[in-house]
Each structure stands twice: as structure tokens, then as C-alpha cells.
N, C-alpha and C. Protein backbone atom coordinates (compact mmCIF):
# COMPACT_ATOMS: atom_id res chain seq x y z
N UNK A 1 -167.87 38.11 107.12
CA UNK A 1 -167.63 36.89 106.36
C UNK A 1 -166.45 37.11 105.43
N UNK A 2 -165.02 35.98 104.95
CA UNK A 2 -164.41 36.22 104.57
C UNK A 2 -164.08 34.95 104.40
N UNK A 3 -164.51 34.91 102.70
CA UNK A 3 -164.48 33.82 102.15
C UNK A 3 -162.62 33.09 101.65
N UNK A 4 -162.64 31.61 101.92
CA UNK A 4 -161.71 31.48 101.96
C UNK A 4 -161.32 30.53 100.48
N UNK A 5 -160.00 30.59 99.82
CA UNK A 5 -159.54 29.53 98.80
C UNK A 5 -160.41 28.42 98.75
N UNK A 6 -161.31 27.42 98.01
CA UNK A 6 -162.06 26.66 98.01
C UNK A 6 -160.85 25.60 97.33
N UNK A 7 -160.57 26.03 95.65
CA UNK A 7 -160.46 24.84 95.22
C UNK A 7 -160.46 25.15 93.27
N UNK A 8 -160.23 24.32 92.76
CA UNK A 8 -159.70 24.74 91.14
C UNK A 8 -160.24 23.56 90.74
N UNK A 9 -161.59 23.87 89.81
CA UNK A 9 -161.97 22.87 88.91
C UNK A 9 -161.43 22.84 87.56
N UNK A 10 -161.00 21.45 86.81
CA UNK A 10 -160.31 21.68 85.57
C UNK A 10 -161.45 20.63 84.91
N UNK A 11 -161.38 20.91 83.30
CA UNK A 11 -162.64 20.50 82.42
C UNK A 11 -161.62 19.83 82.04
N UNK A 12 -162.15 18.46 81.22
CA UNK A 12 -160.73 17.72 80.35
C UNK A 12 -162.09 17.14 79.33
N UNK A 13 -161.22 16.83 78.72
CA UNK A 13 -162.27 15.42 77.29
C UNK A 13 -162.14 14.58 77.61
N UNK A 14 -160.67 13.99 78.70
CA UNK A 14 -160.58 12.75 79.10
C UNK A 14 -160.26 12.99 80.45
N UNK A 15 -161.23 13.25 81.39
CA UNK A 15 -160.79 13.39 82.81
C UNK A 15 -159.36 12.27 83.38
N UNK A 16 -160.05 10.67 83.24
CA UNK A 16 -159.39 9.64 83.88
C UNK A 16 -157.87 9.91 83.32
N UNK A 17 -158.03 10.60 81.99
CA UNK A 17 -156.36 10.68 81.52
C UNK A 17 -155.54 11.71 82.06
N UNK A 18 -156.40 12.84 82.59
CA UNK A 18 -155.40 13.85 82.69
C UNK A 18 -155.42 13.73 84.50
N UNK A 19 -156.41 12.69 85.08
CA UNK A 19 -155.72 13.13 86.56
C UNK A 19 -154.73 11.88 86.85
N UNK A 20 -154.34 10.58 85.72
CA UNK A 20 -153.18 10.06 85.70
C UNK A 20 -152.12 10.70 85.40
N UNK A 21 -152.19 11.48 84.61
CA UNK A 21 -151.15 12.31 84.52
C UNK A 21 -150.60 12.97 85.77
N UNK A 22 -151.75 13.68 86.34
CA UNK A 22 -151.13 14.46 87.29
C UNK A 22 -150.47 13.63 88.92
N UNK A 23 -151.27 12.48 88.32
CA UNK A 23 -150.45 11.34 89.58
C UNK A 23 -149.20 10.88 89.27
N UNK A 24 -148.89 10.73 88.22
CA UNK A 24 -148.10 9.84 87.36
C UNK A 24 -146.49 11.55 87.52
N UNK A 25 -147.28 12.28 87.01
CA UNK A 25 -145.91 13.25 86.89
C UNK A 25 -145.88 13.82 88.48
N UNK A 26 -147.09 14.35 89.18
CA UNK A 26 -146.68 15.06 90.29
C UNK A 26 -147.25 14.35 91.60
N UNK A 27 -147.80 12.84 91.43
CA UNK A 27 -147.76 12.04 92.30
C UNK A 27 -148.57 12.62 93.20
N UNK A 28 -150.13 13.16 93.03
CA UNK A 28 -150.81 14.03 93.32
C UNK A 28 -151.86 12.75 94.10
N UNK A 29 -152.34 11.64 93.26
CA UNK A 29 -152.72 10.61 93.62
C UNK A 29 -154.26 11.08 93.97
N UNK A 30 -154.68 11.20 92.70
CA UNK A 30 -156.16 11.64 92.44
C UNK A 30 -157.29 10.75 92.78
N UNK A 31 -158.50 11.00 93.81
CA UNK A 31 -159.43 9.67 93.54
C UNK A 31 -160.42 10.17 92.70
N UNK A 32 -160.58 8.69 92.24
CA UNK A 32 -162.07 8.83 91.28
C UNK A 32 -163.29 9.06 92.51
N UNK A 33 -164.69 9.91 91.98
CA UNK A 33 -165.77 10.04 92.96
C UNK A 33 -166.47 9.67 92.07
N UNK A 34 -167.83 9.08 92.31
CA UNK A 34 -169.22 8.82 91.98
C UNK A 34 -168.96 7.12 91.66
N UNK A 35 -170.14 6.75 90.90
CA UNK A 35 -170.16 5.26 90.62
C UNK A 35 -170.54 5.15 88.97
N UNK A 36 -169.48 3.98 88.67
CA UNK A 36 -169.89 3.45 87.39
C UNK A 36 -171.44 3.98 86.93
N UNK A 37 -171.31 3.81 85.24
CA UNK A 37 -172.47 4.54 84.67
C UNK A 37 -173.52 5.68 85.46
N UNK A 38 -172.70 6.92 86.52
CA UNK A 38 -173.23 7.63 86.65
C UNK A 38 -171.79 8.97 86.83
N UNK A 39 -172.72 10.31 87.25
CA UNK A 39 -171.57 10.95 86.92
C UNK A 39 -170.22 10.53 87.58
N UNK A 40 -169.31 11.18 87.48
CA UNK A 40 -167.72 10.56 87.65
C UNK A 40 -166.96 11.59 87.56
N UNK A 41 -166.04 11.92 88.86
CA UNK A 41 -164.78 12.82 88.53
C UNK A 41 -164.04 12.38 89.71
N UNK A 42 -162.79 13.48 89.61
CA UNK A 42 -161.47 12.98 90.11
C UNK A 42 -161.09 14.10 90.66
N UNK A 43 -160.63 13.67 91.94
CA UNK A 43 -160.18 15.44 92.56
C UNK A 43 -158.89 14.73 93.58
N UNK A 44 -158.41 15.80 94.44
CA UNK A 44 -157.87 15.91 95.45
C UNK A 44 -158.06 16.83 96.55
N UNK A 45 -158.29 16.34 97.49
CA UNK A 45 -158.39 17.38 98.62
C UNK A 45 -157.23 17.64 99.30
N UNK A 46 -156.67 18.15 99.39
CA UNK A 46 -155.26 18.45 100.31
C UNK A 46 -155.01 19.67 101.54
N UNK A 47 -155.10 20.00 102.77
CA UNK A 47 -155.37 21.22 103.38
C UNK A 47 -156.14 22.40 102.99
N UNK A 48 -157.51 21.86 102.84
CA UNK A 48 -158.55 22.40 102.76
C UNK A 48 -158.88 23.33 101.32
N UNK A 49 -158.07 22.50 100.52
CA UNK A 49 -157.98 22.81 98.55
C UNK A 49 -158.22 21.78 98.19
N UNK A 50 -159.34 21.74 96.89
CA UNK A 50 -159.63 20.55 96.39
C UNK A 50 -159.04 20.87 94.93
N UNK A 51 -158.79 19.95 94.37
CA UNK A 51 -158.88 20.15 92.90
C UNK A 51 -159.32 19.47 91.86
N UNK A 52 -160.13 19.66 91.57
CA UNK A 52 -161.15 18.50 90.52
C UNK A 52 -161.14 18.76 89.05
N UNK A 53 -160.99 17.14 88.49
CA UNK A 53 -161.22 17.45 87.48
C UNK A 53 -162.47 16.88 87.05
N UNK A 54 -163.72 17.54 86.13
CA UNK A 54 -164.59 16.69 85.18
C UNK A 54 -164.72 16.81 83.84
N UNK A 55 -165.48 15.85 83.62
CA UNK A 55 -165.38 15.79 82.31
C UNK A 55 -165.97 17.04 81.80
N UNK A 56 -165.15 17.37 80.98
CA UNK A 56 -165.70 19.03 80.38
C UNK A 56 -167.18 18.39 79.60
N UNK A 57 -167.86 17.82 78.95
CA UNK A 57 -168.54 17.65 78.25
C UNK A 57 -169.91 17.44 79.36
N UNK A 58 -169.68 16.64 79.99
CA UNK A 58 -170.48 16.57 81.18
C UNK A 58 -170.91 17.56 82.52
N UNK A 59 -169.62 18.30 82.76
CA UNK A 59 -170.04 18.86 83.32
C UNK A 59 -170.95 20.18 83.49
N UNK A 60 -170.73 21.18 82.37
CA UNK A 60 -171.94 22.02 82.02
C UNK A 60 -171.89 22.13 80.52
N UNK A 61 -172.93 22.72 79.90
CA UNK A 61 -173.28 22.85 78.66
C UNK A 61 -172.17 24.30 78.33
N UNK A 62 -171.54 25.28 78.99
CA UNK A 62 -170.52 26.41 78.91
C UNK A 62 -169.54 25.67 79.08
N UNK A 63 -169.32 24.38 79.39
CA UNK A 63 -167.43 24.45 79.31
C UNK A 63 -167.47 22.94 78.32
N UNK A 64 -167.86 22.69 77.14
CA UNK A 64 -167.61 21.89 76.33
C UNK A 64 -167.63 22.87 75.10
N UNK A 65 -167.09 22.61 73.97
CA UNK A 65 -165.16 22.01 74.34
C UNK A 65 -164.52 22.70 74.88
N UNK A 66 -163.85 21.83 75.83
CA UNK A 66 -162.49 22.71 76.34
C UNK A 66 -161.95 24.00 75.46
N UNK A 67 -162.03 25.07 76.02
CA UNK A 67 -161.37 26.11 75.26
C UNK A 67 -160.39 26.54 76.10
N UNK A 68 -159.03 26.38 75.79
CA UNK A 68 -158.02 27.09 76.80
C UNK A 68 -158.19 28.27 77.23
N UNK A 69 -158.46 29.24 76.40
CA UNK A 69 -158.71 30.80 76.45
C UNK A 69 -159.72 30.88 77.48
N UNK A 70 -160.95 30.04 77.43
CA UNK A 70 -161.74 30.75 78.24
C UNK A 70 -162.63 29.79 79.27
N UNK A 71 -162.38 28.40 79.20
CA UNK A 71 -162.90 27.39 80.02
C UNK A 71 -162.90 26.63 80.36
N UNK A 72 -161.17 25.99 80.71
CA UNK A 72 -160.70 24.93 81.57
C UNK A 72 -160.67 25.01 82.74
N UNK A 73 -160.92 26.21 83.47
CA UNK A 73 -160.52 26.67 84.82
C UNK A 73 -161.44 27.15 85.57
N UNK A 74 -162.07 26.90 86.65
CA UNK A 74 -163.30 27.50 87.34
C UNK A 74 -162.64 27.59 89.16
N UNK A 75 -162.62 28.95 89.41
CA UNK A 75 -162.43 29.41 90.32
C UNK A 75 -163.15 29.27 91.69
N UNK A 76 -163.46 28.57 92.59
CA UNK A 76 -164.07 28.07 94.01
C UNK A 76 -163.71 29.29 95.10
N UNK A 77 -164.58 29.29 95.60
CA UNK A 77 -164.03 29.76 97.02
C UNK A 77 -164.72 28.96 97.88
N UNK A 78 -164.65 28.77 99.29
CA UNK A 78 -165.77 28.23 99.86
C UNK A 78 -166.11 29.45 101.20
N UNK A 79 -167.52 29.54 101.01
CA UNK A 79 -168.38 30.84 101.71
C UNK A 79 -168.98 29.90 102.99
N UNK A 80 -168.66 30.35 104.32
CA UNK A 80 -169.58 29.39 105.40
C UNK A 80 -171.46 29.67 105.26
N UNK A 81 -171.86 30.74 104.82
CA UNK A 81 -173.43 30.92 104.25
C UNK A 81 -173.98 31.34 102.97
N UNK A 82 -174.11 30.08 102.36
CA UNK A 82 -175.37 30.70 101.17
C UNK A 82 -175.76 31.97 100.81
N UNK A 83 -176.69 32.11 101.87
CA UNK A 83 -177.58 32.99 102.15
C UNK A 83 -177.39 33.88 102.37
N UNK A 84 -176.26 34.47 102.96
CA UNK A 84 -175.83 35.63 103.64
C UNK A 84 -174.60 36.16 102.53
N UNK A 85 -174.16 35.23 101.63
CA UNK A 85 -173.51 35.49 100.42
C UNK A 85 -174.53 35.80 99.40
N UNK A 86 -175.36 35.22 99.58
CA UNK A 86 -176.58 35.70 98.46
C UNK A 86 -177.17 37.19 98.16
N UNK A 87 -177.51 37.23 99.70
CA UNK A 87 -177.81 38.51 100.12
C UNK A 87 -177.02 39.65 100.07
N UNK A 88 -175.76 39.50 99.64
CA UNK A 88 -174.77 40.21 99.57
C UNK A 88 -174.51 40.54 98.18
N UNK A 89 -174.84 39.67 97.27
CA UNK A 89 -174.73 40.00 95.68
C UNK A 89 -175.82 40.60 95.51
N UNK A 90 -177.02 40.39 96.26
CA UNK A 90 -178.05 41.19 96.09
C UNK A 90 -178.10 42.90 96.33
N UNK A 91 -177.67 43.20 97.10
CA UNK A 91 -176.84 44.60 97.72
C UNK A 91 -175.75 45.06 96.78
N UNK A 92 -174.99 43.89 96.29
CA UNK A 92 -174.21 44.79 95.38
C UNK A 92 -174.61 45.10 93.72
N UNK A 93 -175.95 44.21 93.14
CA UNK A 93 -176.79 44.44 92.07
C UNK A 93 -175.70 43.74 91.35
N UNK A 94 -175.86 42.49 91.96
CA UNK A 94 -174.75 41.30 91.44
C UNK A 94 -176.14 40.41 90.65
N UNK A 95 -176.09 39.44 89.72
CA UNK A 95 -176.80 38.79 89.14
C UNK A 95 -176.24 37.41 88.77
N UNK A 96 -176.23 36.29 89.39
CA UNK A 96 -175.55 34.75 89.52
C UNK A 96 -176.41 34.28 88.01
N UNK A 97 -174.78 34.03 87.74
CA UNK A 97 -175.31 32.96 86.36
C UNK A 97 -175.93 31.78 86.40
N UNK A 98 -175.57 31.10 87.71
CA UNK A 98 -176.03 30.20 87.78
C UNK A 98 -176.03 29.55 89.89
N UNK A 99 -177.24 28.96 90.26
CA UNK A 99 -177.22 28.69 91.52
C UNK A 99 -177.63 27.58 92.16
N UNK A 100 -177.21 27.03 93.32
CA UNK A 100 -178.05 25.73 93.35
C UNK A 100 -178.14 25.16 94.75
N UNK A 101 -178.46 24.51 95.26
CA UNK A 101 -178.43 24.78 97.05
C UNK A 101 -177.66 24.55 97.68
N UNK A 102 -175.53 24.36 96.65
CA UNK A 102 -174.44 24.54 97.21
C UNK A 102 -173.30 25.91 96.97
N UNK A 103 -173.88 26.20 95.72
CA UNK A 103 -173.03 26.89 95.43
C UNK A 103 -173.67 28.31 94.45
N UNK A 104 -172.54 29.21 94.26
CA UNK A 104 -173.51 30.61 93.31
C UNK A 104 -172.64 30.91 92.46
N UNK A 105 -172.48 30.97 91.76
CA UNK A 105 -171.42 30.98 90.45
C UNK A 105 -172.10 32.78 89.47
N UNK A 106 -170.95 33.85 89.44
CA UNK A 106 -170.87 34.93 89.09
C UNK A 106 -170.00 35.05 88.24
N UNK A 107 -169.90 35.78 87.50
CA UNK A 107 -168.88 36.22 86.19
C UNK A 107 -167.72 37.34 86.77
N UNK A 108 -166.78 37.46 86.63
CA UNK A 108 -165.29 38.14 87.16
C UNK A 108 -165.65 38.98 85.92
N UNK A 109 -165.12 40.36 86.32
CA UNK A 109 -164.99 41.34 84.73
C UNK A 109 -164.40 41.09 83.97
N UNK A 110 -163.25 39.64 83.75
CA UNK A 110 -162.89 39.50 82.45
C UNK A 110 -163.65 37.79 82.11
N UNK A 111 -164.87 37.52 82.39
CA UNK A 111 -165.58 36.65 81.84
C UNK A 111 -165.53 35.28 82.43
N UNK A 112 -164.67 35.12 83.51
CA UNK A 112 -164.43 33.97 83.97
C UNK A 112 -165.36 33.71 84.90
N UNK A 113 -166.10 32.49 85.28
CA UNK A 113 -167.10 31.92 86.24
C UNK A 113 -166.84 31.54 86.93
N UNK A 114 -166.72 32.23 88.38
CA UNK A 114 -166.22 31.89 89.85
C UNK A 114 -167.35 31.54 90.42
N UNK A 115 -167.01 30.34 91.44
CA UNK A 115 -167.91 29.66 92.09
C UNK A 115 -167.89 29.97 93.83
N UNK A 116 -169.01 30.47 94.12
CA UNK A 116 -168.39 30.38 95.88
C UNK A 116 -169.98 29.14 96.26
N UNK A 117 -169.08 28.27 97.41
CA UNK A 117 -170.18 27.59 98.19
C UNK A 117 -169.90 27.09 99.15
N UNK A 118 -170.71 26.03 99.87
CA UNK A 118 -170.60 26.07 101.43
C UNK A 118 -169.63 24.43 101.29
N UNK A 119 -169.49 23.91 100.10
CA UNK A 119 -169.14 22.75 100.27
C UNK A 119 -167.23 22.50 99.79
């Protein structure tokens, strides 16, 4: 197994503002996902890289407020098995901060929360 580039999640305070921006300056042409009064973000998929932004406040209780230093940026990969990635942190006496029935999110030795999943 050889997990490949997934994708770069960015936290904002104002999602809708900063992925106009990134349409507006690099014509990136972001869509909004989900529906009115429920969750809501903005990504791009482009040759098999997504890049999303959510609302930092919303999206986990660790990345509000935006802290440049240490939590605008969340690292993706995408793994074709769960399970067989699971089983593999297990072997290496790996311990997931956090997991869920898409994805497994681990800490990098300098503190950053990388995400691998099937989606």
C-alpha cells in the first residue's frame, strides 16, 4: 500500500471569504458543499487534490482560533484501506488522535495532524 497526496485542508473564521479570494486572485473557482443552516465548506478538487476550506470554528474543537503557527493546515493523504492502514499503526505502536469510518488522523513529530482516508 502506498498512500497517495489526498488534499490540504485550510481553517478560516470566514471560510466564504477566503475561498473568494482564492477565486477572485487565482481563479481557483471554489464550490460551496453542504446545505444552508447545516455544515458548509468550500473546496476544489482538481487531478485527484482537493483543497478545502472550513470554517475553523466549526470544524474541530483543536483548530479554533486559527493559529498560524500551528493550525491552519491539515495534511490528507488518501489510503485505498482503513483497515489495513489501521492495522499498520497498530504494528508500528502508533496511537490516532482521532478516527472515524473515513479517515485516521495521527500527529507528525513536530505536532501537526495528518489525516489519511479512503475518501
Amino acid at each position: 500500500m502506498t498512500p497517495s497526496f489526498r488534499g490540504i485542508f485550510l481553517t478560516s473564521r470566514d471560510p466564504e471569504k477566503t475561498a473568494r479570494f482564492y477565486d477572485d486572485i487565482g481563479l481557483l473557482d471554489f464550490e460551496s458543499v453542504g446545505e444552508p443552516g447545516q455544515y458548509i465548506y468550500w473546496k476544489l478538487d482538481r487531478d485527484g487534490i482537493q483543497i478545502a476550506i472550513h470554517d475553523a470554528k466549526l470544524f474541530a474543537d483543536y483548530a479554533y482560533p486559527p493559529v498560524a503557527e500551528s493550525n491552519l493546515t491539515h495534511i490528507y493523504f488518501k489510503i485505498d484501506d482503513l483497515r489495513e492502514f489501521r492495522a499498520r499503526l497498530d504494528r508500528l505502536n502508533v496511537i490516532p488522535i482521532a478516527e472515524d469510518d473515513v479517515t485516521v488522523t495521527v500527529i507528525d513529530p513536530d505536532g501537526r495532524k495528518v489525516l489519511f482516508g479512503t475518501a
